[in-house]
N, C-alpha and C. Protein backbone atom coordinates (compact mmCIF):
# COMPACT_ATOMS: atom_id res chain seq x y z
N UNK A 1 -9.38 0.39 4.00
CA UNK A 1 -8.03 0.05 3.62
C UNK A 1 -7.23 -0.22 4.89
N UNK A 2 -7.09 -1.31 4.75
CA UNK A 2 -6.26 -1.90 6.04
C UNK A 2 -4.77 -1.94 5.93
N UNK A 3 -3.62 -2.15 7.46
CA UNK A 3 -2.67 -2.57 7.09
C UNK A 3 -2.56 -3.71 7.18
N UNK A 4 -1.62 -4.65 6.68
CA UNK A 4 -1.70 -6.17 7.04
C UNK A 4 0.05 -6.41 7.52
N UNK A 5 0.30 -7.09 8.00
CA UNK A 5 1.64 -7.58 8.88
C UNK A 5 2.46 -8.89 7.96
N UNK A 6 3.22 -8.51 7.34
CA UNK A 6 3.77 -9.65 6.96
C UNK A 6 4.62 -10.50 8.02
N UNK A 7 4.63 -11.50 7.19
CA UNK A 7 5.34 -12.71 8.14
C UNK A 7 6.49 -12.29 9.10
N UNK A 8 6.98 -12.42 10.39
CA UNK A 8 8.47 -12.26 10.40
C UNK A 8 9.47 -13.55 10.18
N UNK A 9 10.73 -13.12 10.08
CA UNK A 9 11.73 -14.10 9.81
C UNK A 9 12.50 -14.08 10.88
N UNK A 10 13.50 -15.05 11.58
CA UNK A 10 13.76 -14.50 12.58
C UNK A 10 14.54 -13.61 12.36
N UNK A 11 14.91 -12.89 13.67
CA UNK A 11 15.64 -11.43 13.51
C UNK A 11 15.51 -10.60 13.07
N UNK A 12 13.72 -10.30 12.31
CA UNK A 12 13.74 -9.34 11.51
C UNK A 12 12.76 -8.30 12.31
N UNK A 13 12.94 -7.28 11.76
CA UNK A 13 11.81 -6.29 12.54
C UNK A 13 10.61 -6.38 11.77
N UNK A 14 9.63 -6.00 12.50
CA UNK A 14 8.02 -6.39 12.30
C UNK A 14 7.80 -5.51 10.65
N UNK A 15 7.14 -6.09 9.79
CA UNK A 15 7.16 -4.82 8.42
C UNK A 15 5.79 -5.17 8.06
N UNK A 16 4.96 -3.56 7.73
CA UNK A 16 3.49 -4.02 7.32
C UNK A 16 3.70 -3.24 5.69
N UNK A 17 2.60 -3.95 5.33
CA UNK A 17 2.25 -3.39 3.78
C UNK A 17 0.90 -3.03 3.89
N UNK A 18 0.59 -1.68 2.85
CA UNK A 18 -0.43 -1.36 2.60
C UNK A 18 -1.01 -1.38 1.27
N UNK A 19 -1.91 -1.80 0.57
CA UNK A 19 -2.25 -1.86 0.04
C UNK A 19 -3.07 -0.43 -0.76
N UNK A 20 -2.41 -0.23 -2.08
CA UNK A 20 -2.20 0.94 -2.80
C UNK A 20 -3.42 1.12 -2.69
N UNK A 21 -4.78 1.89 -3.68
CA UNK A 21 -6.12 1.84 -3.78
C UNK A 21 -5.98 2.06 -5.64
N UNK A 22 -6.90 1.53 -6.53
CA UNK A 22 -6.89 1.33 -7.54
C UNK A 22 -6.93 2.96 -7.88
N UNK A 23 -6.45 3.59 -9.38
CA UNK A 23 -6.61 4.58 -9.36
C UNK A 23 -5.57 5.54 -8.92
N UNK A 24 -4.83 5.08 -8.02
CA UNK A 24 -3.68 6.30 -7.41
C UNK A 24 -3.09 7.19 -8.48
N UNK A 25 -3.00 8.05 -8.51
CA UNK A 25 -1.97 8.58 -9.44
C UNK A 25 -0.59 8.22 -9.00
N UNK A 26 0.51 7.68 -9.90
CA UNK A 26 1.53 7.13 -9.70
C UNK A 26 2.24 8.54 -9.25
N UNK A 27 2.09 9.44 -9.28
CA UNK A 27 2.55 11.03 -8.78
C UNK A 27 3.00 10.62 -7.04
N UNK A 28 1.68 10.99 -6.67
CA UNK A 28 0.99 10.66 -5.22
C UNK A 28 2.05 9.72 -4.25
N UNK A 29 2.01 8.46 -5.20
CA UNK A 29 2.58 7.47 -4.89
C UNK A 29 4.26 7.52 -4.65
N UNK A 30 4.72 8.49 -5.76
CA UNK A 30 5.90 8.55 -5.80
C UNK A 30 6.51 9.72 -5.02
N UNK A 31 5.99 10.59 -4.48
CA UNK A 31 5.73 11.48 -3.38
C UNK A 31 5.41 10.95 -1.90
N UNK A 32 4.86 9.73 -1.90
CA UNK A 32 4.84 9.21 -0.27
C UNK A 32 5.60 8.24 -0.14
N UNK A 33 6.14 7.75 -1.00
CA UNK A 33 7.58 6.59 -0.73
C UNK A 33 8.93 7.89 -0.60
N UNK A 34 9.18 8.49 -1.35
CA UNK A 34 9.73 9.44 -1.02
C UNK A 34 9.82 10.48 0.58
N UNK A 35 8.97 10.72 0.76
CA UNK A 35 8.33 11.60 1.91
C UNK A 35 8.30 10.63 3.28
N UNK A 36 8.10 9.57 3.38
CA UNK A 36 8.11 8.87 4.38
C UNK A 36 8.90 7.64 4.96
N UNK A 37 9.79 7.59 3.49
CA UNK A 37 10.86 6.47 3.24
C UNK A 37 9.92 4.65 3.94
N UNK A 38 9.01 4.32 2.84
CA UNK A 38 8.80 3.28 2.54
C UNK A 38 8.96 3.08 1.22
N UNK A 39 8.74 1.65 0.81
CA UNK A 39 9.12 0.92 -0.54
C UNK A 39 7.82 0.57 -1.50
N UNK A 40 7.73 0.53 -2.60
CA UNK A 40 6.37 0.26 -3.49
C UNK A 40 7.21 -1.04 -3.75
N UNK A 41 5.80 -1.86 -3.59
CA UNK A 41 6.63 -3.59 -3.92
C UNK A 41 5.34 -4.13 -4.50
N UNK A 42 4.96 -5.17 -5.22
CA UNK A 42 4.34 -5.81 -5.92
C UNK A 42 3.89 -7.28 -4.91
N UNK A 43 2.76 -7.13 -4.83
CA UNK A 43 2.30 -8.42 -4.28
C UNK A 43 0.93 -9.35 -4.81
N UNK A 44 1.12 -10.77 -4.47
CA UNK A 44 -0.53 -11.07 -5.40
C UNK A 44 -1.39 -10.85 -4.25
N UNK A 45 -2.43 -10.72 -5.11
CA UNK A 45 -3.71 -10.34 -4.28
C UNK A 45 -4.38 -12.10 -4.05
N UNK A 46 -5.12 -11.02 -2.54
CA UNK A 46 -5.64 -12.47 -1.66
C UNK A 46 -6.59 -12.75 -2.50
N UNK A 47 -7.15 -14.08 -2.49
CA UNK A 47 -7.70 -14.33 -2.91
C UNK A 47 -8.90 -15.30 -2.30
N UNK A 48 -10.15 -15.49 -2.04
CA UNK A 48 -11.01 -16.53 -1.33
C UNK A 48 -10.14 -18.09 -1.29
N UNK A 49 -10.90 -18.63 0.08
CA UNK A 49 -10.17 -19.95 -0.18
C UNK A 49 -11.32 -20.82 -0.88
N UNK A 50 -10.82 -21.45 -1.60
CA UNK A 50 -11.60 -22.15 -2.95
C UNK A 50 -11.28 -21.86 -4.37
N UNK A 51 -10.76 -21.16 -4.52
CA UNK A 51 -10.87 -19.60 -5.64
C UNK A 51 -10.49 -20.95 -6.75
N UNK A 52 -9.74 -22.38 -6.65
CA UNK A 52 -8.81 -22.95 -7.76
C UNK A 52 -7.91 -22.39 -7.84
N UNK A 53 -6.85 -23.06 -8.62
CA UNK A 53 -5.99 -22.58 -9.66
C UNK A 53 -5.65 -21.49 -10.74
N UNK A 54 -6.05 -20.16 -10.04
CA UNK A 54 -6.70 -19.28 -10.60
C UNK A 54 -5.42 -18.90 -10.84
N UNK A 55 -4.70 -17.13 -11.68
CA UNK A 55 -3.26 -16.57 -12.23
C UNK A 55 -4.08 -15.83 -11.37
N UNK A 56 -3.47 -15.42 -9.97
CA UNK A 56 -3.54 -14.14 -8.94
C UNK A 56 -2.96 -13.02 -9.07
N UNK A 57 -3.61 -12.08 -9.82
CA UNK A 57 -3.02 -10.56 -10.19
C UNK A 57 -2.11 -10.46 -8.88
N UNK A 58 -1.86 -9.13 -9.74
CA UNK A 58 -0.84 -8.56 -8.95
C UNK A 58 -0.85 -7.22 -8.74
N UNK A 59 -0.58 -6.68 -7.10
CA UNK A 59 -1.06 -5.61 -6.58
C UNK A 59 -0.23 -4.61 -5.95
N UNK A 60 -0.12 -3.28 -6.26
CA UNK A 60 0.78 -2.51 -5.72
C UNK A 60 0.55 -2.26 -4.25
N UNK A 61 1.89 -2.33 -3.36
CA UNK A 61 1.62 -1.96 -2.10
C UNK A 61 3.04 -1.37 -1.42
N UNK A 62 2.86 -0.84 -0.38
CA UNK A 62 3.68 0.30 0.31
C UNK A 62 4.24 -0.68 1.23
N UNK A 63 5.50 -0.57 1.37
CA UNK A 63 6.09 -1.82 2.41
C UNK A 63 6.69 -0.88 3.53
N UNK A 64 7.15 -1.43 5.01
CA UNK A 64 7.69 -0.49 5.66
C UNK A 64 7.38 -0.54 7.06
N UNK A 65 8.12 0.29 7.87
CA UNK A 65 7.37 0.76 9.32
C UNK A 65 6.05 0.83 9.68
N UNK A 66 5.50 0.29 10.67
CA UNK A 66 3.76 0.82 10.78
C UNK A 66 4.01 2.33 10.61
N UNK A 67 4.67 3.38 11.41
CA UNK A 67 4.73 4.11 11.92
C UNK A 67 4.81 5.47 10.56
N UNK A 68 5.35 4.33 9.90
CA UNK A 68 5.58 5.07 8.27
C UNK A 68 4.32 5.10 7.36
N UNK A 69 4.13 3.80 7.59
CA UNK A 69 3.04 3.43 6.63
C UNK A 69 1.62 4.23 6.99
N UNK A 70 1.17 4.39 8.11
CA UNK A 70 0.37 5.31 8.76
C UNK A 70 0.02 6.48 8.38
N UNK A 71 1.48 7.19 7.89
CA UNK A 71 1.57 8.71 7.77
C UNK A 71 1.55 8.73 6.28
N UNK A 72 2.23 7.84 4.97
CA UNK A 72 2.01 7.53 4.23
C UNK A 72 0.49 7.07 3.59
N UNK A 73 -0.35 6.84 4.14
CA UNK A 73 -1.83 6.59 3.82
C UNK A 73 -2.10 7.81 4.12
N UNK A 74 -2.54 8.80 5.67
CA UNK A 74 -2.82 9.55 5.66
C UNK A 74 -2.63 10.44 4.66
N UNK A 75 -1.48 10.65 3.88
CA UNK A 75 -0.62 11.80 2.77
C UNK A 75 -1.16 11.31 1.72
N UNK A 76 -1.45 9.83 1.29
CA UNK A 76 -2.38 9.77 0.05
C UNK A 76 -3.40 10.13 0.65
N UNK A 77 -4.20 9.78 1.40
CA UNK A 77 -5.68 10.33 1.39
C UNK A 77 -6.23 11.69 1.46
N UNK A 78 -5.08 12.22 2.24
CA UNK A 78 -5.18 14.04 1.77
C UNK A 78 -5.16 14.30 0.31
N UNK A 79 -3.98 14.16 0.09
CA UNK A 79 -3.62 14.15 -1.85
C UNK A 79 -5.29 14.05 -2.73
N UNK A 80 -5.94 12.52 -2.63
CA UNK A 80 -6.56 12.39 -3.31
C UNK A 80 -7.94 13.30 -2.89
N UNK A 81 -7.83 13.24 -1.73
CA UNK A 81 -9.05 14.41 -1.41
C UNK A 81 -8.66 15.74 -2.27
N UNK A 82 -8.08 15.98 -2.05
CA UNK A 82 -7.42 17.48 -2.31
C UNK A 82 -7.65 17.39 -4.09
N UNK A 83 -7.49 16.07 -4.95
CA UNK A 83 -7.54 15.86 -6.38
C UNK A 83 -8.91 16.02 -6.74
N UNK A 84 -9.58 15.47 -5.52
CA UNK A 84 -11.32 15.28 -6.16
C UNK A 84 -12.15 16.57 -5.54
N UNK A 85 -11.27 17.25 -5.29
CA UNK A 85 -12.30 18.73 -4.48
C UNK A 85 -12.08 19.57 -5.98
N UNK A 86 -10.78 19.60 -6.52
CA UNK A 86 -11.21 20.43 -8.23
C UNK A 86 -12.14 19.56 -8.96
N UNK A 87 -13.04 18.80 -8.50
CA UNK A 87 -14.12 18.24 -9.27
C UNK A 87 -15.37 18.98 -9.15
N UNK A 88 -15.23 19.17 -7.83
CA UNK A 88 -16.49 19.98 -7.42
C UNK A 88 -16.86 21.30 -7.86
């Protein structure tokens, strides 16, 4: 799970998005936008070049500071660890 860099405009400060992971509990989610003050925003997903004229879903992702977004992944990936260890 990567971050990716959206475009800048001029004057704007640098903003990356991360891309949610299928599955999140919307809990989780609503606990690290909170906790780290980034934004949940809706984006289409990439798609191959060739793909046609295809309707490009659409994908939840964390908008924001690298610096945010960083600590925000880390806090889901604890979370979900922490969800799948009462499995065991």
């Amino acid at each position: 799970m990567s971050m990716q860099k959206r475009e800048r405009r001029k004057g704007e400060k640098g903003e990356y998005y991360f891309p949610i992971p299928a599955g999140t509990p919307y809990s989780v989610i609503a606990e690290a936008t909170h906790k780290y003050n980034v934004q949940l925003t809706e984006r289409e997903m990439q798609t191959p070049e060739g793909a046609g004229n295809v309707v490009l879903p659409k994908i939840w992702v964390l908008t924001g500071e690298k610096k945010s977004l960083v600590s925000a992944k880390a806090f889901i990936v604890k979370r979900m660890q922490e969800m799948l260890q009462k499995f065991e």
